[in-house]
Protein backbone atom coordinates (compact mmCIF):
# COMPACT_ATOMS: atom_id res chain seq x y z
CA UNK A 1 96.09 127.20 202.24
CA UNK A 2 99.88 127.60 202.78
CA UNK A 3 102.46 126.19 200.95
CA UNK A 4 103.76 123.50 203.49
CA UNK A 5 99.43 122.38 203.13
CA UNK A 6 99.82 121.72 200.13
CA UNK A 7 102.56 119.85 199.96
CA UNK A 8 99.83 117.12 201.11
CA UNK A 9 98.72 117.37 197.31
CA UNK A 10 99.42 116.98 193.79
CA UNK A 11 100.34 120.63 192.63
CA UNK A 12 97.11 121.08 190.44
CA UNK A 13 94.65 120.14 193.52
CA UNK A 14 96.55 122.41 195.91
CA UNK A 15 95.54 125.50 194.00
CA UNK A 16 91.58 124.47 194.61
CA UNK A 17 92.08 122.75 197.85
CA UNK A 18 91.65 125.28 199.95
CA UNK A 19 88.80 127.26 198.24
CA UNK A 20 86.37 128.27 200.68
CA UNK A 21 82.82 127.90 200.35
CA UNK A 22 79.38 127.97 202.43
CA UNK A 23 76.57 125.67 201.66
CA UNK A 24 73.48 127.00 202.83
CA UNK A 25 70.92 124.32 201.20
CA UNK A 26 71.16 122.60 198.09
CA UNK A 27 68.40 121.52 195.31
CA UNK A 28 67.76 118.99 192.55
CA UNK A 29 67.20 119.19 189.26
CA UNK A 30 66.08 116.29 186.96
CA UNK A 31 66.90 115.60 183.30
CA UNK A 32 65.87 113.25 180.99
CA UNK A 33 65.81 112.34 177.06
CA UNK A 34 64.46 109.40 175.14
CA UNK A 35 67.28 108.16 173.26
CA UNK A 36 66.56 106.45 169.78
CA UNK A 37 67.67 102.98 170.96
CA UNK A 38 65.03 103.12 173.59
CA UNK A 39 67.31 103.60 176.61
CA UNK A 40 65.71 106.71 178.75
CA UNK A 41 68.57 108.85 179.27
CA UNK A 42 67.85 110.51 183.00
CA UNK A 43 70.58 112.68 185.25
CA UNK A 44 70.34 114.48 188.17
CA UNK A 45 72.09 117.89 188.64
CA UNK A 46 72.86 119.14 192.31
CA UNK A 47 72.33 122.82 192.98
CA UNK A 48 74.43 123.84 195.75
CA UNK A 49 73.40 127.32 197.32
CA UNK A 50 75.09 129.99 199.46
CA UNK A 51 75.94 133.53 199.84
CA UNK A 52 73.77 134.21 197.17
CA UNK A 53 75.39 132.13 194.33
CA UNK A 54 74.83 128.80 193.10
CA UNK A 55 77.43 125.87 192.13
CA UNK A 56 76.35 122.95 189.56
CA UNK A 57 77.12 119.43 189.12
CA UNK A 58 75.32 116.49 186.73
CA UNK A 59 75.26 113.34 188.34
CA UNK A 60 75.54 110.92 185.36
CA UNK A 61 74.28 106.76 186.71
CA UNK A 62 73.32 104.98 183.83
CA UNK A 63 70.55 103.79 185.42
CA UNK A 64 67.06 105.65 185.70
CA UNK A 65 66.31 103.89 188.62
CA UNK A 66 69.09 105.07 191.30
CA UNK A 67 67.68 108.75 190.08
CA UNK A 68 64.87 108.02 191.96
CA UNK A 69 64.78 108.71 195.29
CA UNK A 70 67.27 111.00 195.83
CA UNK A 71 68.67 111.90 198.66
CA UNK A 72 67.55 115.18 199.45
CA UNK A 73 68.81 115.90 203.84
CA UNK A 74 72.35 115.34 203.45
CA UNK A 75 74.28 116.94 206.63
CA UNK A 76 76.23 119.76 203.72
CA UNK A 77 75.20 122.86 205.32
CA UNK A 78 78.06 124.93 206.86
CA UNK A 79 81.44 126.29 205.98
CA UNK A 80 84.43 124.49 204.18
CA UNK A 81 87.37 124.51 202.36
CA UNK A 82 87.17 122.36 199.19
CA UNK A 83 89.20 119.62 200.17
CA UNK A 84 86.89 119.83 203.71
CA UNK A 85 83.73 119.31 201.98
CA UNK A 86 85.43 116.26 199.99
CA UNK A 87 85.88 114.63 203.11
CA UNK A 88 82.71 114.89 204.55
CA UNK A 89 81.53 113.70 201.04
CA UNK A 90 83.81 110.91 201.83
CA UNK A 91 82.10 110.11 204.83
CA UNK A 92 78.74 109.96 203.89
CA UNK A 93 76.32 107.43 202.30
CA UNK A 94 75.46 109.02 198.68
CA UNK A 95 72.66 105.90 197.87
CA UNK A 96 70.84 105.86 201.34
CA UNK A 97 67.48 104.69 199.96
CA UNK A 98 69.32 101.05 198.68
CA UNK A 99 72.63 100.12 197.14
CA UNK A 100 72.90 101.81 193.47
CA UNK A 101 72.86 98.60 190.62
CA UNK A 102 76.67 99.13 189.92
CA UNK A 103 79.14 100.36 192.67
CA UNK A 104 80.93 102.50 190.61
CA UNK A 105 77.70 104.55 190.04
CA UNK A 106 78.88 105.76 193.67
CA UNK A 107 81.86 107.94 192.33
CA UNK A 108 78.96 109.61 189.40
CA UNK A 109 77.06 110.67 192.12
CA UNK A 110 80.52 111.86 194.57
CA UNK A 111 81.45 113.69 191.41
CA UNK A 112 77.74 115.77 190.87
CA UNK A 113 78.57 117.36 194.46
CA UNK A 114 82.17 117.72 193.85
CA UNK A 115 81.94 119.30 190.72
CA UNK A 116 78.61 121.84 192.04
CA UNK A 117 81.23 122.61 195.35
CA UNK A 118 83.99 123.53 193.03
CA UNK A 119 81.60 125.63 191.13
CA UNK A 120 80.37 127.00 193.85
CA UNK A 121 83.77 127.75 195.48
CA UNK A 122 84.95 129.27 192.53
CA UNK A 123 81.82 131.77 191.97
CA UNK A 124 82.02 132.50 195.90
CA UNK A 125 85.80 133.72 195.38
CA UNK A 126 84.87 135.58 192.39
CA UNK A 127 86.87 133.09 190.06
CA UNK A 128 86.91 131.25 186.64
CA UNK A 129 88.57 127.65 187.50
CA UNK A 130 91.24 128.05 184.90
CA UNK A 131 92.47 131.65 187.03
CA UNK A 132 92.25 129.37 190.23
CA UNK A 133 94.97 126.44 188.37
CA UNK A 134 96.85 129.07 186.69
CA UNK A 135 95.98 127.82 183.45
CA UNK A 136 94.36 129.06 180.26
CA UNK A 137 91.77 127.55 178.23
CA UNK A 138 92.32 126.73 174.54
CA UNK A 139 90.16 125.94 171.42
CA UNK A 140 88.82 122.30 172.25
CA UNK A 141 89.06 119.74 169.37
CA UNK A 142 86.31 117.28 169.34
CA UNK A 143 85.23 114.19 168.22
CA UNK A 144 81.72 113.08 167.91
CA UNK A 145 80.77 109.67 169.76
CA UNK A 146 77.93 107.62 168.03
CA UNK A 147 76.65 104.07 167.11
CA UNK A 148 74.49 105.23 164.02
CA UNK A 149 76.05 106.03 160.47
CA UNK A 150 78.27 108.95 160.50
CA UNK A 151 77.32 109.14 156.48
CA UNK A 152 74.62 112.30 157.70
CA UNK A 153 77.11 114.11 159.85
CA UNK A 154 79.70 114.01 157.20
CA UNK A 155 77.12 115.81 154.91
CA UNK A 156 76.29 118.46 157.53
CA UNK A 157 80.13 118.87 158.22
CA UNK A 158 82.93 116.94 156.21
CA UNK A 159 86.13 117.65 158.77
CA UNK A 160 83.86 116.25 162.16
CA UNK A 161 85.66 113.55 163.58
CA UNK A 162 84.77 110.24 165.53
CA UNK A 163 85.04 107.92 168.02
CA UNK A 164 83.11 104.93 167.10
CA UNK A 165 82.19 101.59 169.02
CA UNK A 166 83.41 98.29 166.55
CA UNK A 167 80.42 96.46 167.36
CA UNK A 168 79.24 92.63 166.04
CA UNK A 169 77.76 94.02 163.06
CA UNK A 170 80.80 95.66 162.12
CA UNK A 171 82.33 93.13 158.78
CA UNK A 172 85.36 93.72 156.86
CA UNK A 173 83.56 95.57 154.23
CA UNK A 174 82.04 97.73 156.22
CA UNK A 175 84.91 98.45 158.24
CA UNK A 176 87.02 99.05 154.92
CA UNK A 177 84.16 101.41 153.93
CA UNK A 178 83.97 103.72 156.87
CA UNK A 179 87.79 103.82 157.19
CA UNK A 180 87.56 104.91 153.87
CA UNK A 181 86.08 108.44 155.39
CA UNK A 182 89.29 109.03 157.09
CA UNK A 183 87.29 110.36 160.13
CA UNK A 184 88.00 108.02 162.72
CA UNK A 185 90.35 108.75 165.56
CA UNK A 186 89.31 106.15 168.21
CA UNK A 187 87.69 103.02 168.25
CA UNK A 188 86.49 101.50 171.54
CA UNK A 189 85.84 97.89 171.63
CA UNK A 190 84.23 97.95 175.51
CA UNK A 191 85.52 94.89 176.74
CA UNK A 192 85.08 95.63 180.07
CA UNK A 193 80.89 96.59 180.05
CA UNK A 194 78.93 93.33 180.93
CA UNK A 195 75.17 93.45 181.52
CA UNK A 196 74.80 96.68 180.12
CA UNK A 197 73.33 97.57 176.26
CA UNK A 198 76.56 98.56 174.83
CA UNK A 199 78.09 95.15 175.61
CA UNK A 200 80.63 93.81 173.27
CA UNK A 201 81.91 90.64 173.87
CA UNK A 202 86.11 90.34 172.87
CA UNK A 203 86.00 88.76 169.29
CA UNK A 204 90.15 88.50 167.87
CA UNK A 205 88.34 88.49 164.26
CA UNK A 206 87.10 91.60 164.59
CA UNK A 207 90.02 93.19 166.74
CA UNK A 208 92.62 92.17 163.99
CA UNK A 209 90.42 93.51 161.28
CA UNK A 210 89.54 96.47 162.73
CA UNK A 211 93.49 97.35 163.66
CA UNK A 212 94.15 96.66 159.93
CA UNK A 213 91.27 98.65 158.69
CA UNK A 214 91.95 101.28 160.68
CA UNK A 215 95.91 101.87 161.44
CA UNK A 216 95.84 105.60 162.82
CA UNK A 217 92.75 104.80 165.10
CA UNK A 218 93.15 104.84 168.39
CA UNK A 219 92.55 101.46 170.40
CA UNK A 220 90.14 102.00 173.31
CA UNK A 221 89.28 99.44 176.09
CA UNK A 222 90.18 96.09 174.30
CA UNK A 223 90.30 93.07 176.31
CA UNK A 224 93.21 92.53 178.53
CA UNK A 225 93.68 88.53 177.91
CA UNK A 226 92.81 85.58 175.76
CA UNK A 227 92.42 85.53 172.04
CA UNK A 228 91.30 88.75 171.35
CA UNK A 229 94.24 90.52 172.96
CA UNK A 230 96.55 88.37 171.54
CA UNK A 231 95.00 89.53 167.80
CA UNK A 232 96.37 93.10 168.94
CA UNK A 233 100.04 91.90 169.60
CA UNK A 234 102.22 94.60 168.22
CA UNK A 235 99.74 97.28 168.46
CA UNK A 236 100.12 98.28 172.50
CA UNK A 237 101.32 101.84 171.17
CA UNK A 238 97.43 102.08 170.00
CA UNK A 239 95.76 100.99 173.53
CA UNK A 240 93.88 103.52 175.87
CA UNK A 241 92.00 102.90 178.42
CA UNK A 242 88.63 104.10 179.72
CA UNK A 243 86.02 101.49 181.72
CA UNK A 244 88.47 100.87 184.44
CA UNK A 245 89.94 103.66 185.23
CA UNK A 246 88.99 105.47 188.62
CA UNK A 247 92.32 106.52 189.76
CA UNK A 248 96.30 107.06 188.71
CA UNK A 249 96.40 103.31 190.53
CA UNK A 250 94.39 102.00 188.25
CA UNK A 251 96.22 102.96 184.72
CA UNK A 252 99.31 101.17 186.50
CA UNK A 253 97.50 97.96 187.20
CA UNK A 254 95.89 98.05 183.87
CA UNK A 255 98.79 99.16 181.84
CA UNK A 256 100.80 96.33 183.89
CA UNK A 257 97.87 93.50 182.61
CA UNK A 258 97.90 95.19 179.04
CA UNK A 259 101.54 95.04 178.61
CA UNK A 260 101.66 91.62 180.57
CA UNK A 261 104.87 93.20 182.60
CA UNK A 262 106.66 94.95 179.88
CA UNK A 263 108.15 97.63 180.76
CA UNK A 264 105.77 99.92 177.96
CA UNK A 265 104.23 102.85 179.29
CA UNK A 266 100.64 103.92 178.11
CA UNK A 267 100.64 106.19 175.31
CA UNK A 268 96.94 107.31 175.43
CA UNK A 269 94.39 107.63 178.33
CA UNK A 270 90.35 108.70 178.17
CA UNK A 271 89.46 110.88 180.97
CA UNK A 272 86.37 110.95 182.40
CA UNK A 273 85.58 113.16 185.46
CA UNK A 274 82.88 111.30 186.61
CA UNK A 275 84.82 108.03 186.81
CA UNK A 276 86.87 109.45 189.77
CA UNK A 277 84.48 110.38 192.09
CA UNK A 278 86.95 113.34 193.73
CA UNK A 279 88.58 116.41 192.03
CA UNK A 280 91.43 115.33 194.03
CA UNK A 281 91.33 111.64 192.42
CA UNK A 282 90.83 113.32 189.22
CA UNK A 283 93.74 115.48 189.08
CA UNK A 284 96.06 113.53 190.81
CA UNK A 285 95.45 111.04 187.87
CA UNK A 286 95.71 113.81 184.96
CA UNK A 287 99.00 115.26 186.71
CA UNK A 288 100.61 111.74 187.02
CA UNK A 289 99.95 110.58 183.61
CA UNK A 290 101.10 113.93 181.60
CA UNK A 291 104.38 113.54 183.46
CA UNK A 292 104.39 110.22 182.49
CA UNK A 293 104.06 111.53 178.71
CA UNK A 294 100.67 110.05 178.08
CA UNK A 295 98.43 111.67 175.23
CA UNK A 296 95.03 112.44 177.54
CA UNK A 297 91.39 113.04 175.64
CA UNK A 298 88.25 113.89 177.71
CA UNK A 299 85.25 111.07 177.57
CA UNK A 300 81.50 112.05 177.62
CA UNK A 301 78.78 110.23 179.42
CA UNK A 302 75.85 111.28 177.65
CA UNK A 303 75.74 114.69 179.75
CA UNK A 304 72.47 116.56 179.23
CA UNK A 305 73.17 119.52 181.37
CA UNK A 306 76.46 121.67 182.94
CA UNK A 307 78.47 118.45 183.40
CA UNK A 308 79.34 118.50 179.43
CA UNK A 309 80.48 122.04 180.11
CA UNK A 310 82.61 120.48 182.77
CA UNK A 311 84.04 118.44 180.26
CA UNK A 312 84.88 120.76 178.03
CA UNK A 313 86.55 123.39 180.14
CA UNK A 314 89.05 120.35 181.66
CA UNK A 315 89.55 119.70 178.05
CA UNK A 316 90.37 123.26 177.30
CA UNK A 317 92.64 123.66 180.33
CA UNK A 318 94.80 120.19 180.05
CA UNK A 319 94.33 118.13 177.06
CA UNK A 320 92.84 120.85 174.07
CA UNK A 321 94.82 118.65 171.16
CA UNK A 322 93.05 115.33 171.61
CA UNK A 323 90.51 113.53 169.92
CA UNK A 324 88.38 114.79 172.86
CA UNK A 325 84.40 113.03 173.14
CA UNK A 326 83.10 116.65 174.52
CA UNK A 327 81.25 117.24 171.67
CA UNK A 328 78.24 119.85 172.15
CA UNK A 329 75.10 119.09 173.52
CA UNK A 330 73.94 119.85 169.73
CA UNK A 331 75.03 116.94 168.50
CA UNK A 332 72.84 114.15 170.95
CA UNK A 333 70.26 112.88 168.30
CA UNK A 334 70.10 113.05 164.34
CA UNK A 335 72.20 115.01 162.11
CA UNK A 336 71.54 118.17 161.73
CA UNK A 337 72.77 121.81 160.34
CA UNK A 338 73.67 124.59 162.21
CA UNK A 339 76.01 122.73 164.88
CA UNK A 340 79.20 123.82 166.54
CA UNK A 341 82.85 123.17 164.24
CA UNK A 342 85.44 121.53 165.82
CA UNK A 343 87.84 123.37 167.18
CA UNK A 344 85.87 124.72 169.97
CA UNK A 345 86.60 128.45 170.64
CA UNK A 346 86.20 129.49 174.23
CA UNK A 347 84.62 132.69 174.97
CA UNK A 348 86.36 134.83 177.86
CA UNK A 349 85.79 132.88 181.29
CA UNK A 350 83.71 133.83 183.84
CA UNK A 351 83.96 132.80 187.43
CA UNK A 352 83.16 129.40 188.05
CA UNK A 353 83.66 125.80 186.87
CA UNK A 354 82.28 126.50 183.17
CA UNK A 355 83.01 126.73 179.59
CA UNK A 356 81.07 128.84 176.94
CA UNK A 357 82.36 128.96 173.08
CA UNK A 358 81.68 130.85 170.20
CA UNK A 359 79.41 129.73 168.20
């Protein structure tokens, strides 16, 4: 792709844009784990094949359901560039069986065979992804997302820290009790989940206690209006959002409803590949908002296979310094010894869109 090509896109998504690949069939691969709240964890990863290489991507719906059928004849045999195969992707129908239960489940799925086209690309061309941005990875810092005590993981390893979900249970002593660890970096109050079982419903008593308890913790996802977000008044400098974020349009219409028209810019912003569907949307978005001299972290979403090393390595190539939920695979489930320190120490790269770290 030639320079006046590009032009057409953000600088970042020019450099991959016009990766070739060929797609001579692809395959899926099913993953699932019982999780201790009794929510069946199940993703699908697409296996993209040509040339005699393979590229990877997790496709992360919530819901066990939309796993099953899959689509398995999708017209994605041929030749492309990148940015070709996203618009064919574009063009096609990603839930043909029936409608997924939540539409944004539509840009997890967009994202599996983005993510497995970029691998593939990359391993065609003989190239690790952060070669292909002109970028090199760094040691990732971590923090480790949970709903259970963090008491056990502070035993296994003292400096871990968190990014924890306020939820009803959550009273002024035990808030004063867990800030007490020192551990906490983010807090996400999840006011924009409904129907789901990590709903939270805005409470102001609990938002003003928990900004109080907790004055160097991050503020993620509070509610945008009514009582609760008027309990937060003074703290804006705190907010980051996650839930509703799909595209670089989206942190301006959200920062605009946080701020109610102040001219405040957002100091912190989760990223979460999956959210945007595109690796155009995605760094467009990341591009836009470090110019705009916002603090980015990476999100998880419970990842069981290569799309928490997808994670990672965006972590490692654009955002290494934040409180980052890309925590290991080693650390879904119960405390336990032996797992991965914080920072996370990347290993030389190898062609592809991947991340491996010492261990």
């Amino acid at each position: 792709m030639d320079s006046s090509q590009r032009k057409r896109f953000g600088h970042s998504y020019g450099l991959v844009a016009g990766l070739r690949l060929q797609i001579d069939s692809y395959e899926l691969e099913r993953k699932e784990l019982d999780v201790s709240s009794g929510f069946l964890r199940v993703t699908t990863t697409v296996v993209l094949r040509g040339g005699g290489y393979e590229g990877r991507g997790e496709d992360v719906t919530y819901a066990a359901e939309d796993h099953d059928p899959y689509p398995q004849a999708l017209p994605l045999s041929g030749d492309w560039t990148l940015h070709g195969f996203s618009e064919r992707l574009g063009g096609l129908d990603l839930f043909p069986h029936r409608p997924p239960q939540e539409e944004f489940f539509r840009n997890y799925r967009r994202w599996a065979f983005e993510s497995a086209a970029l691998d593939l690309a990359l391993r065609q061309q003989g190239q690790p992804l952060g070669a292909a941005l002109g970028r090199e990875e760094s040691p990732v810092r971590f923090a480790v997302s949970t709903r259970l005590d963090i008491t056990p993981w502070l035993a296994v390893d003292p400096a871990l820290e968190f990014k924890l979900d306020p939820t009803p249970e959550w009273d002024a002593e035990m808030m004063t009790r867990i800030a007490a660890t020192g551990r906490v970096r983010v807090l996400d109050f999840k006011a924009f989940y409904e129907g789901s079982p990590v709903d939270n419903p805005p409470d102001p008593v609990q938002y003003r206690t928990a900004a109080a308890a907790f004055p160097g913790a991050i503020l993620e996802d509070p509610a945008l209006s009514g009582l609760a977000r008027e309990a937060l008044d003074g703290e804006e400098a705190r907010f980051s959002f996650d839930a509703p974020i799909h595209s670089w349009a989206d942190v301006e219409a959200v920062a605009a409803r946080a701020f109610a028209g102040r001219p405040l810019a957002l100091r912190h912003l989760n990223i979460k590949p999956s959210r945007f569907g595109s690796v155009s949307a995605l760094l467009d978005c990341v591009e836009r908002a470090q110019a705009a001299g916002t603090e980015l972290y990476g999100g998880g979403q419970f990842e069981l296979g290569v799309g928490r090393d997808h994670i990672q390595a965006l972590a490692s190539l654009f955002y290494p310094d934040g409180p980052n939920d890309v925590a290991p695979r080693d650390f879904h489930g119960d405390a336990r010894a032996g797992v991965p320190r914080s920072p996370l120490v990347p290993l030389a790269p190898a062609p592809g869109f991947g991340f491996a770290f010492r261990r």
